[in-house]
C-alpha atoms as a PDB file:
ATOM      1  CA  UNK A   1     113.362  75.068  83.836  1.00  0.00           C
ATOM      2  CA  UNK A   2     117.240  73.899  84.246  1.00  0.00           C
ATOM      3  CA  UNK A   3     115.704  70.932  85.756  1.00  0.00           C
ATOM      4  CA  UNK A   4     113.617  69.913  82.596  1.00  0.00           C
ATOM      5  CA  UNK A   5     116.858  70.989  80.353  1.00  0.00           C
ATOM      6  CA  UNK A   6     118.872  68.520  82.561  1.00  0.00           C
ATOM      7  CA  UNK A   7     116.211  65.887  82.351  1.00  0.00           C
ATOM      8  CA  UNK A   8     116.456  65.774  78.278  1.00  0.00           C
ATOM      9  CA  UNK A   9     120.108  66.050  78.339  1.00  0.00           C
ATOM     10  CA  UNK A  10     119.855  63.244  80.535  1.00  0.00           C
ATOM     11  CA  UNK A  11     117.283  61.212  78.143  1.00  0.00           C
ATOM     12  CA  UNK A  12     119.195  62.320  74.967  1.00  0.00           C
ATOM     13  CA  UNK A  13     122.601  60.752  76.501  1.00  0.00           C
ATOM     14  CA  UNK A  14     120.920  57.769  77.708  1.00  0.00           C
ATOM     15  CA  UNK A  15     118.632  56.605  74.793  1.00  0.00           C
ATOM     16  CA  UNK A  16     121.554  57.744  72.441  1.00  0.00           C
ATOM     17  CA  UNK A  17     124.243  55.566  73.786  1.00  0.00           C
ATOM     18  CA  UNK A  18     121.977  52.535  74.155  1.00  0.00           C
ATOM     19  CA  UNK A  19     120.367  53.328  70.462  1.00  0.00           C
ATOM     20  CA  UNK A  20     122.134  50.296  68.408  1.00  0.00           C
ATOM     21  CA  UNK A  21     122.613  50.888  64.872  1.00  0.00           C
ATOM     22  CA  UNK A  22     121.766  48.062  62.223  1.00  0.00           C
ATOM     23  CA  UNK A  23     123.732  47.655  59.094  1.00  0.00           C
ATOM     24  CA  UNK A  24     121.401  48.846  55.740  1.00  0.00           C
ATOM     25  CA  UNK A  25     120.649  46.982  52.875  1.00  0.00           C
ATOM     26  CA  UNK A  26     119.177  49.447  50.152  1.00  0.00           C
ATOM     27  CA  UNK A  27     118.607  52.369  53.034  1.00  0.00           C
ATOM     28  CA  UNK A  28     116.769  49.123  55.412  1.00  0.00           C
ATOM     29  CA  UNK A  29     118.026  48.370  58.637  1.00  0.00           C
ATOM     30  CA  UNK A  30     118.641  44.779  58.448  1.00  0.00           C
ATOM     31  CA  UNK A  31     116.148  44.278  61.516  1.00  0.00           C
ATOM     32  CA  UNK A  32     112.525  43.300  62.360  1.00  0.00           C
ATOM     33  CA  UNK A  33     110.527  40.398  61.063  1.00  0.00           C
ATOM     34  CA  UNK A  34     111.229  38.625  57.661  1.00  0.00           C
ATOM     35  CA  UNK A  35     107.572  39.881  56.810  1.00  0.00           C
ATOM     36  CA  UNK A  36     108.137  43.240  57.561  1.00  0.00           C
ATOM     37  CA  UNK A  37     111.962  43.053  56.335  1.00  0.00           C
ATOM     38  CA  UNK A  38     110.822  41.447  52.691  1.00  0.00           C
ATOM     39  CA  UNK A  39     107.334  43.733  52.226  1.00  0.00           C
ATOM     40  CA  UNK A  40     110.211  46.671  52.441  1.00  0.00           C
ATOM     41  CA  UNK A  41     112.087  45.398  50.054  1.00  0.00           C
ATOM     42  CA  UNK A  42     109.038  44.621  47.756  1.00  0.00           C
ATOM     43  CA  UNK A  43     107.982  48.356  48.109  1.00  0.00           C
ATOM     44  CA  UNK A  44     111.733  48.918  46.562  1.00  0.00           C
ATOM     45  CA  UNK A  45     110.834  47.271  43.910  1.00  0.00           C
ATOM     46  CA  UNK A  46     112.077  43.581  44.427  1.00  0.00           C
ATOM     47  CA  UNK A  47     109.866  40.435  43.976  1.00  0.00           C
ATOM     48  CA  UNK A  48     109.250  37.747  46.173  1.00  0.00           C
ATOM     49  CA  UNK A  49     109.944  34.489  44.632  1.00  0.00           C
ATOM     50  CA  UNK A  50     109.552  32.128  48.082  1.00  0.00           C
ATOM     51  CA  UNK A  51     108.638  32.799  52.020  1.00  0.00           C
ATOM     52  CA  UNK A  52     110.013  29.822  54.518  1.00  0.00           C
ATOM     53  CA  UNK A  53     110.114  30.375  58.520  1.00  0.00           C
ATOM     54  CA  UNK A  54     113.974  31.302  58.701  1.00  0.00           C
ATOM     55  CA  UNK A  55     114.612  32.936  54.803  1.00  0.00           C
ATOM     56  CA  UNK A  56     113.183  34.483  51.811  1.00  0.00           C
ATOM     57  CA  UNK A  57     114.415  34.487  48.086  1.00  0.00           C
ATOM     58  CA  UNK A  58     113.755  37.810  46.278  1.00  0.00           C
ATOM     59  CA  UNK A  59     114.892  39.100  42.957  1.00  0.00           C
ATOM     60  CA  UNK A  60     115.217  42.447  41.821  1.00  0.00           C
ATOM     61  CA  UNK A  61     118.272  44.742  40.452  1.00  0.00           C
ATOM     62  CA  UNK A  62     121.015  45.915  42.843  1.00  0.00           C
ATOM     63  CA  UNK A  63     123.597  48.239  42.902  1.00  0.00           C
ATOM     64  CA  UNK A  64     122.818  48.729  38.912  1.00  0.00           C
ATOM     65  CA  UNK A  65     123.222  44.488  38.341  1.00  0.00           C
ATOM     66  CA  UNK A  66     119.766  43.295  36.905  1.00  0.00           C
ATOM     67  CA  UNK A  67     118.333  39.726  37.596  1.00  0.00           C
ATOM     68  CA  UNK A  68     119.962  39.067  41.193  1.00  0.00           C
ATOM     69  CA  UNK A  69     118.465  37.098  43.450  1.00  0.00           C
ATOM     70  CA  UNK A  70     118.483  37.768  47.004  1.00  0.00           C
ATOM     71  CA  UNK A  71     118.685  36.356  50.053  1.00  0.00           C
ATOM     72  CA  UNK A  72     116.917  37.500  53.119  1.00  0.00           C
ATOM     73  CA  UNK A  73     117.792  35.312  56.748  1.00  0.00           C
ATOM     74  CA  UNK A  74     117.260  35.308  60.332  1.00  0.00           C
ATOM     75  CA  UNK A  75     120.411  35.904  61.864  1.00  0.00           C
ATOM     76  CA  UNK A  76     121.083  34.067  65.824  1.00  0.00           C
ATOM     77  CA  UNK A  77     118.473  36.083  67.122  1.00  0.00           C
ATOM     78  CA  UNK A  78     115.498  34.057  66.139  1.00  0.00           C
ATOM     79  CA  UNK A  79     113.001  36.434  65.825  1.00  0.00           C
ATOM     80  CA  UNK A  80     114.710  38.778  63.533  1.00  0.00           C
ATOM     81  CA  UNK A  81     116.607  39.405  59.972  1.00  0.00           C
ATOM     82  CA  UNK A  82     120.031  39.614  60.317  1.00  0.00           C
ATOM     83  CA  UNK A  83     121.749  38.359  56.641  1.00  0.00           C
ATOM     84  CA  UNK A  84     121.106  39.790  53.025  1.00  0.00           C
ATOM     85  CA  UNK A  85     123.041  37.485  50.807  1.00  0.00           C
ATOM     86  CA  UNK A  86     122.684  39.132  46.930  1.00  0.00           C
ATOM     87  CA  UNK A  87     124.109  36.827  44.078  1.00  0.00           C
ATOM     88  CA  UNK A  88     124.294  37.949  40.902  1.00  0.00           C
ATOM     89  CA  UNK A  89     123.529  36.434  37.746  1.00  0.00           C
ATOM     90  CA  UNK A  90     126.059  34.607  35.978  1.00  0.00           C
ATOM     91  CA  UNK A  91     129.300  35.611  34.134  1.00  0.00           C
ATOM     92  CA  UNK A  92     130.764  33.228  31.994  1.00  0.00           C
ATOM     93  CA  UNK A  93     133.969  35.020  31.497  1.00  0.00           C
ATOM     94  CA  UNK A  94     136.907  36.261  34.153  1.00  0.00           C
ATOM     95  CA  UNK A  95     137.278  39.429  33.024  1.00  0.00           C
ATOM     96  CA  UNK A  96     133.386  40.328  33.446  1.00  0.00           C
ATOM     97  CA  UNK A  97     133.189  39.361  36.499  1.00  0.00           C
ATOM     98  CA  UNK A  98     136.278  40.836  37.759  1.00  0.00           C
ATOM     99  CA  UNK A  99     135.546  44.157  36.556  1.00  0.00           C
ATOM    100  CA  UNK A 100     132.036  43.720  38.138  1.00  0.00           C
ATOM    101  CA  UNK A 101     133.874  42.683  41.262  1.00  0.00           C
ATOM    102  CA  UNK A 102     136.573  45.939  40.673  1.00  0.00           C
ATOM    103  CA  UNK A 103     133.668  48.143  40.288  1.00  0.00           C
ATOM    104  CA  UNK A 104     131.927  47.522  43.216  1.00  0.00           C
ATOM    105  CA  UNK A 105     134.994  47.122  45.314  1.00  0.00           C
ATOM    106  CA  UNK A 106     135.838  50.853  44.344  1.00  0.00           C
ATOM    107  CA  UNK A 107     132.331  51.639  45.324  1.00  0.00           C
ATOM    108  CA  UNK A 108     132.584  50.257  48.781  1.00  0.00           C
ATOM    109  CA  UNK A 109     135.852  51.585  49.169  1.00  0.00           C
ATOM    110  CA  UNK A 110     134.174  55.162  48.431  1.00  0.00           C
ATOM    111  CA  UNK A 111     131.454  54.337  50.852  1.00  0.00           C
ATOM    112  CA  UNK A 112     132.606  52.203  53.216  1.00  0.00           C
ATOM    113  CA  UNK A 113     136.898  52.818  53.679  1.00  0.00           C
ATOM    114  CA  UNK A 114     139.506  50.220  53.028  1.00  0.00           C
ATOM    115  CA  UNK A 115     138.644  46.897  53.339  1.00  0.00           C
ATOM    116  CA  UNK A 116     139.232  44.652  56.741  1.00  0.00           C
ATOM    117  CA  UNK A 117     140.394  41.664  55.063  1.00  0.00           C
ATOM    118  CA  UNK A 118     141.457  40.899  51.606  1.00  0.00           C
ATOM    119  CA  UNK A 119     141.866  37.683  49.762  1.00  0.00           C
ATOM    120  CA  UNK A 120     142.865  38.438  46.392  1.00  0.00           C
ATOM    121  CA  UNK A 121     145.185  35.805  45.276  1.00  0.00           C
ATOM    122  CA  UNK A 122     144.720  32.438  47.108  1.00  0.00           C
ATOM    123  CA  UNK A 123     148.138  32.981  48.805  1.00  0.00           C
ATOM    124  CA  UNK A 124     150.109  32.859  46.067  1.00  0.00           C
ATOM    125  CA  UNK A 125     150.696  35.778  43.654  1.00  0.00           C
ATOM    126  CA  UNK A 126     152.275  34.187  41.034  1.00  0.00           C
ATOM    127  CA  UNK A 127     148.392  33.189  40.164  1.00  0.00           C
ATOM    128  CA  UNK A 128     147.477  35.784  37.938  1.00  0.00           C
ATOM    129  CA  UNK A 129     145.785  33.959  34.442  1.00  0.00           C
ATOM    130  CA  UNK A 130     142.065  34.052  34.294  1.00  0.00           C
ATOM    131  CA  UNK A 131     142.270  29.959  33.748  1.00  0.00           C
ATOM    132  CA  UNK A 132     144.416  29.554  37.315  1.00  0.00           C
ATOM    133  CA  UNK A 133     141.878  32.121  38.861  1.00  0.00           C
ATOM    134  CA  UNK A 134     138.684  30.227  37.898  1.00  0.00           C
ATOM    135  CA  UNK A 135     140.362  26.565  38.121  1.00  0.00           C
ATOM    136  CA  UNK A 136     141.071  27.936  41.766  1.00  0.00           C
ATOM    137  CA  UNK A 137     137.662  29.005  42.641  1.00  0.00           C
ATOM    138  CA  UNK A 138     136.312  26.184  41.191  1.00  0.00           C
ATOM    139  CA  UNK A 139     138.295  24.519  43.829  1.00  0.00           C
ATOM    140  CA  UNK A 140     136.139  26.111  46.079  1.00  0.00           C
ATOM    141  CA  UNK A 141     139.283  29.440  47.165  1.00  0.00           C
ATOM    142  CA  UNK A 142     137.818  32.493  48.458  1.00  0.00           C
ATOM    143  CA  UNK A 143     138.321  35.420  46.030  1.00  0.00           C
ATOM    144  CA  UNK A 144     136.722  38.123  48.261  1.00  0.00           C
ATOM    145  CA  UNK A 145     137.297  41.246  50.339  1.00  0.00           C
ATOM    146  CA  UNK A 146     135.748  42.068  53.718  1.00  0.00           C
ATOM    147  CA  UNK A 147     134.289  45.561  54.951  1.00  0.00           C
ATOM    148  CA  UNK A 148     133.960  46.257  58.532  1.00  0.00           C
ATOM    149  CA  UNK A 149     131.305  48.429  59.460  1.00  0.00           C
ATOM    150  CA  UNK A 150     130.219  49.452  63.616  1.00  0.00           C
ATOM    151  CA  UNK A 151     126.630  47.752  62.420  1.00  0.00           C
ATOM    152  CA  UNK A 152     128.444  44.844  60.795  1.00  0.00           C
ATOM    153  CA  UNK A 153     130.373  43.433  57.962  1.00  0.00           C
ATOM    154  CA  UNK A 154     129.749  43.416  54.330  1.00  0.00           C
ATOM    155  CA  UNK A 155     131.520  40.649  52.528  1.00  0.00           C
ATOM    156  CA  UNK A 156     132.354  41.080  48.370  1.00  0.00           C
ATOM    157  CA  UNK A 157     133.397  37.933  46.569  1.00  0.00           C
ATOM    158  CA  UNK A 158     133.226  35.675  43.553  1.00  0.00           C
ATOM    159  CA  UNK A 159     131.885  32.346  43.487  1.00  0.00           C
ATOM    160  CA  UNK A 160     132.095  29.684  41.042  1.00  0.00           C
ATOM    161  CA  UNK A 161     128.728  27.850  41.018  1.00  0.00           C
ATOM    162  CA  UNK A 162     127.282  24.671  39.977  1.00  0.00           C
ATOM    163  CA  UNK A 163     125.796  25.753  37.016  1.00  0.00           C
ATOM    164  CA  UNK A 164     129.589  26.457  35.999  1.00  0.00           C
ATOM    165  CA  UNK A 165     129.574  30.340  36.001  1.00  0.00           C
ATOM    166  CA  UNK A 166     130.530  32.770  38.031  1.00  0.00           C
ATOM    167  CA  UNK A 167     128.937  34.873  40.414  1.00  0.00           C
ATOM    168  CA  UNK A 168     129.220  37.976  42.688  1.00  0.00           C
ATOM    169  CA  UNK A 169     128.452  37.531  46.351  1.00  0.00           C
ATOM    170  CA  UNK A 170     127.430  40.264  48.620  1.00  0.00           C
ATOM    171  CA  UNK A 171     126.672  39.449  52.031  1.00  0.00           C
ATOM    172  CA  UNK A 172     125.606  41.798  54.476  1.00  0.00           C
ATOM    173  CA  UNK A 173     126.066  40.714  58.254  1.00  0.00           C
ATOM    174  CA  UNK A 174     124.474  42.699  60.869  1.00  0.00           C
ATOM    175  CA  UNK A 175     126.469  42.941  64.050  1.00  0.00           C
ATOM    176  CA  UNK A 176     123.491  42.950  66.546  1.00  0.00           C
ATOM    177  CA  UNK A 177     120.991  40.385  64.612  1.00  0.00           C
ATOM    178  CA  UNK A 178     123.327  38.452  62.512  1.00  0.00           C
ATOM    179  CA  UNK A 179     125.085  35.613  62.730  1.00  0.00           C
ATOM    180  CA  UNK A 180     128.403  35.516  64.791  1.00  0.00           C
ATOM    181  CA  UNK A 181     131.876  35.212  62.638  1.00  0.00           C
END
């Protein structure tokens, strides 16, 4: 009997410290095949707009944000997803999307902890006027904040697109399948 109780401590330790954990995306590990990754995320209510070998383009609602496409890609290990990139739809105003942005920062903060990396004011923060903000993003400056995660990173930002409006950008990177940084 202490043999068989040492034998599943034994399994427990070993198959628990080589169990890898995969970053989520809506309560999925970002892992398996693109098939079996998107037919998830259909069952969660998302629609598949277009299948290719390495990606798929979904859209669906996220995080309470209706009409946001989404991204599903094979990370470096070929076989396997490893990126969820969600954009929303478009702002055409600052102050929208920067209270979207605010929001969901708070949310992640809640969630996740303090951000890794920050990059709130193109290193200068004098720039504070929602004209100098865009005008700088349009530029193509990163307005974005980084969480670090054991299974990965999760990357918030806004993007200025080339249908002129803005956009939040949520990128989810898992560590094991995704792509390195």
């Amino acid at each position: 009997m202490k043999k068989i109780f040492c034998f599943l401590i034994v399994m427990i330790v070993f198959f628990g410290a080589n169990a890898q954990e995969h970053l989520t995306f809506e309560g999925i590990p970002i892992d398996g095949t693109l098939d079996q990754f998107t037919k998830q995320l259909e069952n969660k209510g998302y629609e598949i707009l277009k299948m290719e070998d390495n990606a798929a383009l979904l859209k669906g609602s996220f995080e309470g944000y209706n009409n946001c496409q989404v991204i599903a890609g094979i990370g470096e290990n070929k076989d396997k997803v490893g990126l969820v990139v969600v954009l929303s739809s478009g702002y055409k105003k600052w102050s929208k999307v920067y209270k979207s942005y605010s929001s969901l920062k708070n949310e992640y903060i809640k969630r996740y902890g303090e951000p890794k990396e920050t990059n709130e004011n193109f290193g200068d923060p004098k720039i504070k006027k929602p004209a100098d903000i865009v005008k700088k993003l349009h530029e193509g400056n990163d307005y974005s904040c980084t969480f670090s995660l054991e299974q990965g990173n999760i990357l918030l930002s806004v993007m200025y697109s080339s249908d002129l409006d803005l956009h939040l950008m949520i990128a989810y990177n898992d560590k094991i399948n995704g792509v390195e940084e």
